[in-house]
C-alpha atoms as a PDB file:
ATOM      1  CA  UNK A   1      -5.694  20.913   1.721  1.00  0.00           C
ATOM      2  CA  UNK A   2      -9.033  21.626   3.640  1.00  0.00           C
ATOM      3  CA  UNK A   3     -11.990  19.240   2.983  1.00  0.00           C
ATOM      4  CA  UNK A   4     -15.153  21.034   3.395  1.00  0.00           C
ATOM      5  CA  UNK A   5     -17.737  18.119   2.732  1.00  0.00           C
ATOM      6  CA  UNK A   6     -20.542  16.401   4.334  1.00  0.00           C
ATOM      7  CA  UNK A   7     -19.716  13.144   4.413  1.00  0.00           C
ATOM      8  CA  UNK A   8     -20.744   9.673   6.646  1.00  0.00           C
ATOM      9  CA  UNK A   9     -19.340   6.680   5.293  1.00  0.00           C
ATOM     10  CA  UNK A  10     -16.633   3.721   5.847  1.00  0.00           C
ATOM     11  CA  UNK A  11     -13.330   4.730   4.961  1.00  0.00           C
ATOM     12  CA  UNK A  12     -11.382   1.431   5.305  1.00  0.00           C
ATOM     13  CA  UNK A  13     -11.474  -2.418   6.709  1.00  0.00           C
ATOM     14  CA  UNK A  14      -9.688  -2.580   9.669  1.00  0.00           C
ATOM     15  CA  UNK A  15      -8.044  -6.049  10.424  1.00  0.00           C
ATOM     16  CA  UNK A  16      -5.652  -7.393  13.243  1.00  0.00           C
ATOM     17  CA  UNK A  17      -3.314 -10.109  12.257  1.00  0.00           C
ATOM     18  CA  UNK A  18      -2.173 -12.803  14.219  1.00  0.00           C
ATOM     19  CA  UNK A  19       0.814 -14.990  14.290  1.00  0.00           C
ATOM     20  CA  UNK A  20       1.255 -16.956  11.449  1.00  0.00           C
ATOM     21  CA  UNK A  21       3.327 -18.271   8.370  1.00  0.00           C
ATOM     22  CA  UNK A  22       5.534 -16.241   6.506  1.00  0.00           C
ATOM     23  CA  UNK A  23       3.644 -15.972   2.967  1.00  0.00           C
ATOM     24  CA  UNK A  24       0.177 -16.366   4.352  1.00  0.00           C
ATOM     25  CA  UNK A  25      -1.195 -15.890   7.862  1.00  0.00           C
ATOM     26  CA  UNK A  26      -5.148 -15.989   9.302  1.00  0.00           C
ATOM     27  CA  UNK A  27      -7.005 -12.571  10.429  1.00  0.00           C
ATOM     28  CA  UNK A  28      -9.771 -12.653  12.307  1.00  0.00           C
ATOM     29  CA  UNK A  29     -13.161 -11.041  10.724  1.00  0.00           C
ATOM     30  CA  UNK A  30     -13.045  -7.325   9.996  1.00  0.00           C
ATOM     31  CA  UNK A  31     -13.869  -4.433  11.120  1.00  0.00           C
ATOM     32  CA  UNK A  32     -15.430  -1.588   9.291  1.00  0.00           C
ATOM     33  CA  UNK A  33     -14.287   2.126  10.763  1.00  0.00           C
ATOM     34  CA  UNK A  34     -16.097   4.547  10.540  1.00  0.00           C
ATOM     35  CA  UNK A  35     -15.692   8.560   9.681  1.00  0.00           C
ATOM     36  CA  UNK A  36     -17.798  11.044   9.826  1.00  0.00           C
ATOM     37  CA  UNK A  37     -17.335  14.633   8.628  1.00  0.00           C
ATOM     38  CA  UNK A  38     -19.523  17.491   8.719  1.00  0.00           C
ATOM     39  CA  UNK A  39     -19.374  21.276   7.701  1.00  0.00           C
ATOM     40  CA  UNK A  40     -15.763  22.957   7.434  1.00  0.00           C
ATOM     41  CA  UNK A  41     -13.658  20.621   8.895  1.00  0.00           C
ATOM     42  CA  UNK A  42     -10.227  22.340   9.406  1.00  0.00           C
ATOM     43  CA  UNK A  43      -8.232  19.982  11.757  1.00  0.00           C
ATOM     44  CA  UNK A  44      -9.203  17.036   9.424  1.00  0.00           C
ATOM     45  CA  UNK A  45      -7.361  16.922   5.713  1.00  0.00           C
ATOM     46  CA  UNK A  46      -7.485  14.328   3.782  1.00  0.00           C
ATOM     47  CA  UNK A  47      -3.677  13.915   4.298  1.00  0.00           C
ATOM     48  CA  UNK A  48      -4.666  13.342   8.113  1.00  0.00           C
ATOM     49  CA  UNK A  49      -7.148  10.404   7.189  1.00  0.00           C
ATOM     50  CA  UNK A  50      -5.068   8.606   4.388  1.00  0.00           C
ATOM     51  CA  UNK A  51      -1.709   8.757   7.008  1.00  0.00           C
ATOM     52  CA  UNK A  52      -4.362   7.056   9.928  1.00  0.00           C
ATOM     53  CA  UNK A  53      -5.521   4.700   7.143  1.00  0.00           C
ATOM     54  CA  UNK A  54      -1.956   3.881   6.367  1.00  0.00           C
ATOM     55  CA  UNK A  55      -0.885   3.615  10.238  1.00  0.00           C
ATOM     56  CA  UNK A  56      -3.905   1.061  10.375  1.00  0.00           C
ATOM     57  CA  UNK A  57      -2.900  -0.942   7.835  1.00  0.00           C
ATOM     58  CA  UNK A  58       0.683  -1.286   8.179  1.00  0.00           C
ATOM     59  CA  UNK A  59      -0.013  -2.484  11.438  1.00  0.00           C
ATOM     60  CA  UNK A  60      -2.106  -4.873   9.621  1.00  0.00           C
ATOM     61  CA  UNK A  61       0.279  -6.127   7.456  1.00  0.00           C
ATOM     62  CA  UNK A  62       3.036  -6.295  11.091  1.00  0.00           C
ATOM     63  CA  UNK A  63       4.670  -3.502   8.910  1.00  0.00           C
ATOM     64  CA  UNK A  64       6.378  -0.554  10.541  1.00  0.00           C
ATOM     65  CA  UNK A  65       4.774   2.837   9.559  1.00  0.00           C
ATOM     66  CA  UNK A  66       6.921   4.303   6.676  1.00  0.00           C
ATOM     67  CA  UNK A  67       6.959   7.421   7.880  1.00  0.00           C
ATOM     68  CA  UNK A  68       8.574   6.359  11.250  1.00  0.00           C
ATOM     69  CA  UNK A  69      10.830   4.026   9.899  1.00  0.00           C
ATOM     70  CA  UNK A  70      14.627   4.287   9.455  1.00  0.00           C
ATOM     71  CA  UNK A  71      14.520   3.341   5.875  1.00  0.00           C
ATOM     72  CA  UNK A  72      16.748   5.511   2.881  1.00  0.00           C
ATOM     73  CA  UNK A  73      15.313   4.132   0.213  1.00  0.00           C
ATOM     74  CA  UNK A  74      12.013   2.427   0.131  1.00  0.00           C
ATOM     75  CA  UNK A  75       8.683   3.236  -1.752  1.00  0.00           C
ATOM     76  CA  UNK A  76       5.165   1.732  -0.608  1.00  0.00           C
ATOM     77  CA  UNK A  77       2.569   1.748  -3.351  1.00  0.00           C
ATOM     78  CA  UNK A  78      -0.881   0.525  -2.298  1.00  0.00           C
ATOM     79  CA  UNK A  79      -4.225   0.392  -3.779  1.00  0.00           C
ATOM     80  CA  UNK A  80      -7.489   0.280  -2.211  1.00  0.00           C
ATOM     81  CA  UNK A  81      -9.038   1.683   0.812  1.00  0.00           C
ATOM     82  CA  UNK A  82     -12.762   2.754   0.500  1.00  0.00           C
ATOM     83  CA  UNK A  83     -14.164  -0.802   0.920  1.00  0.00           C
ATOM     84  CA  UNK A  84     -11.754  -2.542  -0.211  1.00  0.00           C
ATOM     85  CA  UNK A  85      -8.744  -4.011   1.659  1.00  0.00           C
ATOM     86  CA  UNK A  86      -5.723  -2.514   0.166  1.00  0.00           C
ATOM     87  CA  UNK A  87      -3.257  -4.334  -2.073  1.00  0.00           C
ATOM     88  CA  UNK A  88       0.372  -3.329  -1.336  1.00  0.00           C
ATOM     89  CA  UNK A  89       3.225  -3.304  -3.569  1.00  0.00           C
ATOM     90  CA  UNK A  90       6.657  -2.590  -1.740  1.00  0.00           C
ATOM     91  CA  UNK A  91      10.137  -1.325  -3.167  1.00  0.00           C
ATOM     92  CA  UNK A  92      13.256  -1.472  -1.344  1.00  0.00           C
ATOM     93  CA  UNK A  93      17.333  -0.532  -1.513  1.00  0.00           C
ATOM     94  CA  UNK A  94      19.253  -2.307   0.990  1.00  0.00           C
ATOM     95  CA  UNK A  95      23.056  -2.174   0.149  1.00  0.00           C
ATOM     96  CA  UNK A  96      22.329  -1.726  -3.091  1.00  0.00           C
ATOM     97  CA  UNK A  97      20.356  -4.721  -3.772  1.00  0.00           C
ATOM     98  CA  UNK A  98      16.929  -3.892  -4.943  1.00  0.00           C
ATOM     99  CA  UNK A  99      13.735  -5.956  -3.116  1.00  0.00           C
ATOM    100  CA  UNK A 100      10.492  -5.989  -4.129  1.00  0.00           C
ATOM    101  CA  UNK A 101       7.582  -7.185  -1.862  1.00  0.00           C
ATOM    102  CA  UNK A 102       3.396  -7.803  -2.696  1.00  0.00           C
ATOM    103  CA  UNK A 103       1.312  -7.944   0.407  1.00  0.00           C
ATOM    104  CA  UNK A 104      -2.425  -8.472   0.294  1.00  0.00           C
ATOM    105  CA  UNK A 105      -5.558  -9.835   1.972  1.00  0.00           C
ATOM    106  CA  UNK A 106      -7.480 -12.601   0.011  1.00  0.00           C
ATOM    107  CA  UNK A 107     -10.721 -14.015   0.703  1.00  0.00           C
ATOM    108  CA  UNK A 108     -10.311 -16.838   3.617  1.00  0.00           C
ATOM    109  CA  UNK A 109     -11.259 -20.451   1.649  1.00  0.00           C
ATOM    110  CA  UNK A 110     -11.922 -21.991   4.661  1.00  0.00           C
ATOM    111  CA  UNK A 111     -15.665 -22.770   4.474  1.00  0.00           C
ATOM    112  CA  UNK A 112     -15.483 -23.155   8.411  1.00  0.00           C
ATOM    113  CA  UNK A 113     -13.777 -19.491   8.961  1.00  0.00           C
ATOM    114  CA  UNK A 114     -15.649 -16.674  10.416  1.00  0.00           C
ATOM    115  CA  UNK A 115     -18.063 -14.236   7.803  1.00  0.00           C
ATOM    116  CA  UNK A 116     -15.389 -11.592   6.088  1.00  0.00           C
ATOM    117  CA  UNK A 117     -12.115 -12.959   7.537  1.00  0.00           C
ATOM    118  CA  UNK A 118      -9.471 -12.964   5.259  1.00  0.00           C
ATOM    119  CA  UNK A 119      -6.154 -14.729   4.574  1.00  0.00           C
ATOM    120  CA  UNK A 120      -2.676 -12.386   4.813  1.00  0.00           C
ATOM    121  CA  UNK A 121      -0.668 -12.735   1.698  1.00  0.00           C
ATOM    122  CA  UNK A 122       3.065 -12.390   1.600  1.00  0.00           C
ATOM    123  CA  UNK A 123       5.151 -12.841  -1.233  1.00  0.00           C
ATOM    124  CA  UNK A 124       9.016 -12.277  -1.844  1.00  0.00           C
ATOM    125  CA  UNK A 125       8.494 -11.125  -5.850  1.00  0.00           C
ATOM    126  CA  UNK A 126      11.589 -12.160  -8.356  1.00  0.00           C
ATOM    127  CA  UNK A 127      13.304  -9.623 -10.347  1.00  0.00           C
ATOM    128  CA  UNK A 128      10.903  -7.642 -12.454  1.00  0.00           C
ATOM    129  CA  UNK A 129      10.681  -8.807 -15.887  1.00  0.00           C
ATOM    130  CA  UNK A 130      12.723  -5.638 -17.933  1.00  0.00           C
ATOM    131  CA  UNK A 131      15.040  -5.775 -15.118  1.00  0.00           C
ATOM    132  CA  UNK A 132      15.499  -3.909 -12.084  1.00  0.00           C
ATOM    133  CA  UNK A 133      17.254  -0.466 -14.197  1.00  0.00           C
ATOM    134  CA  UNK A 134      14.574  -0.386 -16.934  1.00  0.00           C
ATOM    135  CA  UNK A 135      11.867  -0.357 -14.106  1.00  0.00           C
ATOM    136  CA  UNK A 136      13.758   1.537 -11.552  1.00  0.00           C
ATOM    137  CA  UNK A 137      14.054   3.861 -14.928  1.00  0.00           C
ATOM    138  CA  UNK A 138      10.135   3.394 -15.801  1.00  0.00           C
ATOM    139  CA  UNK A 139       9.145   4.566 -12.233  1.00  0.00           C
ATOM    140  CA  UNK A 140      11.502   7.871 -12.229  1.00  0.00           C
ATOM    141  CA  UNK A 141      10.423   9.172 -15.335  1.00  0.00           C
ATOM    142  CA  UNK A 142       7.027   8.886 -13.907  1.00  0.00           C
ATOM    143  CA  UNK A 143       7.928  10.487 -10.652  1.00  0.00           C
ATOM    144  CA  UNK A 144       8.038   8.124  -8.343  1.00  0.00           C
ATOM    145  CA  UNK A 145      11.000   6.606  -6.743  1.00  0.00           C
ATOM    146  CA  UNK A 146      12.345   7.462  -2.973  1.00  0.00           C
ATOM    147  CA  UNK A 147      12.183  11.145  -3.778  1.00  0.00           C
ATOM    148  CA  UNK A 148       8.524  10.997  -4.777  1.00  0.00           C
ATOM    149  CA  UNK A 149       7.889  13.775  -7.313  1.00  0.00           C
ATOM    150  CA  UNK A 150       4.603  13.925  -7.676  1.00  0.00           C
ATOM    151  CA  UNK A 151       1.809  15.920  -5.958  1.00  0.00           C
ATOM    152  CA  UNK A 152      -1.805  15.138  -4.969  1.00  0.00           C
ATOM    153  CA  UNK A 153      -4.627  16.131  -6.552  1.00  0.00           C
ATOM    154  CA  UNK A 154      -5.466  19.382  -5.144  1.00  0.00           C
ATOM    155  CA  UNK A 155      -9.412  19.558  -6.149  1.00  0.00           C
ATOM    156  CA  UNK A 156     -11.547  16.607  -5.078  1.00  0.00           C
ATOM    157  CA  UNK A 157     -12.826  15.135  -1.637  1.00  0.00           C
ATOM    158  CA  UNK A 158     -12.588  11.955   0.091  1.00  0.00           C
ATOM    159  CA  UNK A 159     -15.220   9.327  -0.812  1.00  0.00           C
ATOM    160  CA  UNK A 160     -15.519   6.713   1.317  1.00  0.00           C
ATOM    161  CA  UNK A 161     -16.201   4.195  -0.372  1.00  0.00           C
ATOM    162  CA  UNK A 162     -14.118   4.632  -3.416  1.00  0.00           C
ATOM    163  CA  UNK A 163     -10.561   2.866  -4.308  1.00  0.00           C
ATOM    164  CA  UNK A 164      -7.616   5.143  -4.279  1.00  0.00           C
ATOM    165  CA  UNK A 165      -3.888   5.222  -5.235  1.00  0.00           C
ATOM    166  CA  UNK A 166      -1.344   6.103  -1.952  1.00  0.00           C
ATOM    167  CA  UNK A 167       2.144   6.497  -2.199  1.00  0.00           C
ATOM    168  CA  UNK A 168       4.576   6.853  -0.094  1.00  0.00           C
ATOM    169  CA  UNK A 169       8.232   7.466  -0.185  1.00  0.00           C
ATOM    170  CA  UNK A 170      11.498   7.184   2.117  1.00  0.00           C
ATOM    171  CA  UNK A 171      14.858   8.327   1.178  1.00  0.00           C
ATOM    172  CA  UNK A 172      17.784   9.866   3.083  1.00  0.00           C
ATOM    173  CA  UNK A 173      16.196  13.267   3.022  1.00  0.00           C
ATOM    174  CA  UNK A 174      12.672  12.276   4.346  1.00  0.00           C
ATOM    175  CA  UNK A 175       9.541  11.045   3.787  1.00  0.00           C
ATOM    176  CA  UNK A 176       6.306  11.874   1.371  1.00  0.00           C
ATOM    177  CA  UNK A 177       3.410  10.844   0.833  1.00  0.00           C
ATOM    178  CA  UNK A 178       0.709  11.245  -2.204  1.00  0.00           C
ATOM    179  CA  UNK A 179      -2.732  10.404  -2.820  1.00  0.00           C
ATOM    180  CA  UNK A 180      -5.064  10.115  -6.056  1.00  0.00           C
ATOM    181  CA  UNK A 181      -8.512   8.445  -7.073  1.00  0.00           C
ATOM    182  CA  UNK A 182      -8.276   5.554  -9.408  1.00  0.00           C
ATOM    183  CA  UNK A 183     -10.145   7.816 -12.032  1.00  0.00           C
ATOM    184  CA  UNK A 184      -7.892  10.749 -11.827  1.00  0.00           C
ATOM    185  CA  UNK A 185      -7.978  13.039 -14.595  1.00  0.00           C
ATOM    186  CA  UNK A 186      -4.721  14.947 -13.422  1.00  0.00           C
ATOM    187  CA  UNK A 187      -1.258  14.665 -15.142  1.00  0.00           C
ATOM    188  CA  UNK A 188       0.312  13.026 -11.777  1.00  0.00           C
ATOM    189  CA  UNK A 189      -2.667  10.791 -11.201  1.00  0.00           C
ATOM    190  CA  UNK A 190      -2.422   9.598 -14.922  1.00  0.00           C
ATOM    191  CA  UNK A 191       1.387   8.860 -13.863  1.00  0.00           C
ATOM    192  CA  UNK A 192       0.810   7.051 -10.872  1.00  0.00           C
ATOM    193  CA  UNK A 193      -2.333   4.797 -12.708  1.00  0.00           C
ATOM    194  CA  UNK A 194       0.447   4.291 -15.634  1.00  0.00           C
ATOM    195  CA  UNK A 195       2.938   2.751 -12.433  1.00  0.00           C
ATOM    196  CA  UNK A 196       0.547   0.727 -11.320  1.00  0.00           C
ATOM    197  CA  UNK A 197      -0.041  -0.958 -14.618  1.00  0.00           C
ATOM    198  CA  UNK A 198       3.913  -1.659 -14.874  1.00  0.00           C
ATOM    199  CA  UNK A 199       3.619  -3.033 -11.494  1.00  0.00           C
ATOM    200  CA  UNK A 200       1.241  -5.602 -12.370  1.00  0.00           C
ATOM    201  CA  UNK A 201       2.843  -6.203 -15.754  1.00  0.00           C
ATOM    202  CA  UNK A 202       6.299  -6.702 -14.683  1.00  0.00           C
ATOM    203  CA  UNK A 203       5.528  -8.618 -11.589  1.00  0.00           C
ATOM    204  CA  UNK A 204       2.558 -10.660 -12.165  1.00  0.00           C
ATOM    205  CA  UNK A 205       0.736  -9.487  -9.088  1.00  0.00           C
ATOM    206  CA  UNK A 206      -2.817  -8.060  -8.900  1.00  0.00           C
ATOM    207  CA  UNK A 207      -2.793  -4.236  -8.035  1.00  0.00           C
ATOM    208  CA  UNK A 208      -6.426  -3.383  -9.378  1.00  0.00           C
ATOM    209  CA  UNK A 209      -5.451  -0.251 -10.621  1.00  0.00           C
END
């Protein structure tokens, strides 16, 4: 897909992490990246910026990019970009035990800490609340699980400053990745909003789909 826009804005909040607890470590105050895009841009999809943006924040999060990993069986669902930190939901198979992971980065209540720095959140999430085959179920029928069957949007550009849906999948035959604005009209957008919603539901976390 070939984004022919004109377009300056902030695509993302950068952040490096430091050393910290397990559930909640301090970041120092962000950094805003930004893109700039002009006339028929060829070399630049919007696949290329969401992977960078996802390389960034993995890094973030001391998370190795999905993409390079050596996982069969894992699925990545996060929510946000534009100019919003994103949330991060992760699924994972590991000898057939099923692992589910929420990462995110919440306002720092330190009254002391730095303007914009933030506080890494961690958590090890219990067993969904239908149990793990009615959700593992829920997601397939919608089309995502490590096989990822849905497809991005194909009309559209890349707004800056908007929230969007990014999934990503691993399984023994490779990796994918998809991408959709949280107002997506499209059947597959609709699909991944509607997984979103379970997310939260079933796990008690805050998505902000």
């Amino acid at each position: 897909m070939k984004v022919c826009i004109l377009m300056v804005g902030t695509l993302i909040l950068t952040l490096a992490p430091t050393a910290g607890r397990a559930n909640a470590g301090l970041l120092p105050t962000f950094q805003t990246v930004h893109l700039s895009f002009q006339g028929n841009v060829d070399a630049f999809t919007q696949s290329d910026i969401y992977q960078r943006a996802l390389e960034r924040e993995s890094q973030n999060l001391n998370l190795e990019k999905l993409s390079k990993s050596n996982s069969t069986d894992e699925v990545r669902f996060w929510v946000g970009f534009g100019l919003i930190t994103p949330r991060l939901f992760v699924l994972k198979r590991e000898g057939g035990i099923d692992k589910a992971t929420y990462y995110s980065i919440e306002p720092n209540p330190d009254k002391t800490a730095q303007p914009r720095s933030g506080v890494k959140v961690v958590l090890s999430l219990e067993s969904p609340k239908s149990g793990w085959k009615d959700f593992r179920a829920f997601l397939k029928s919608n089309g995502v699980d490590a096989s990822l069957k849905l497809t991005s949007d194909s009309e559209g550009v890349v707004d800056p400053d908007s929230e969007t849906i990014v999934i990503e999948a691993r399984s023994a035959r490779g990796y994918k990745m998809v991408f959709f604005p949280k107002n997506s009209k499209s059947a597959d957008g609709q699909k991944a909003l509607a997984v979103c919603h379970k997310i939260e539901s079933e796990f008690s976390v805050r998505m902000g789909c």
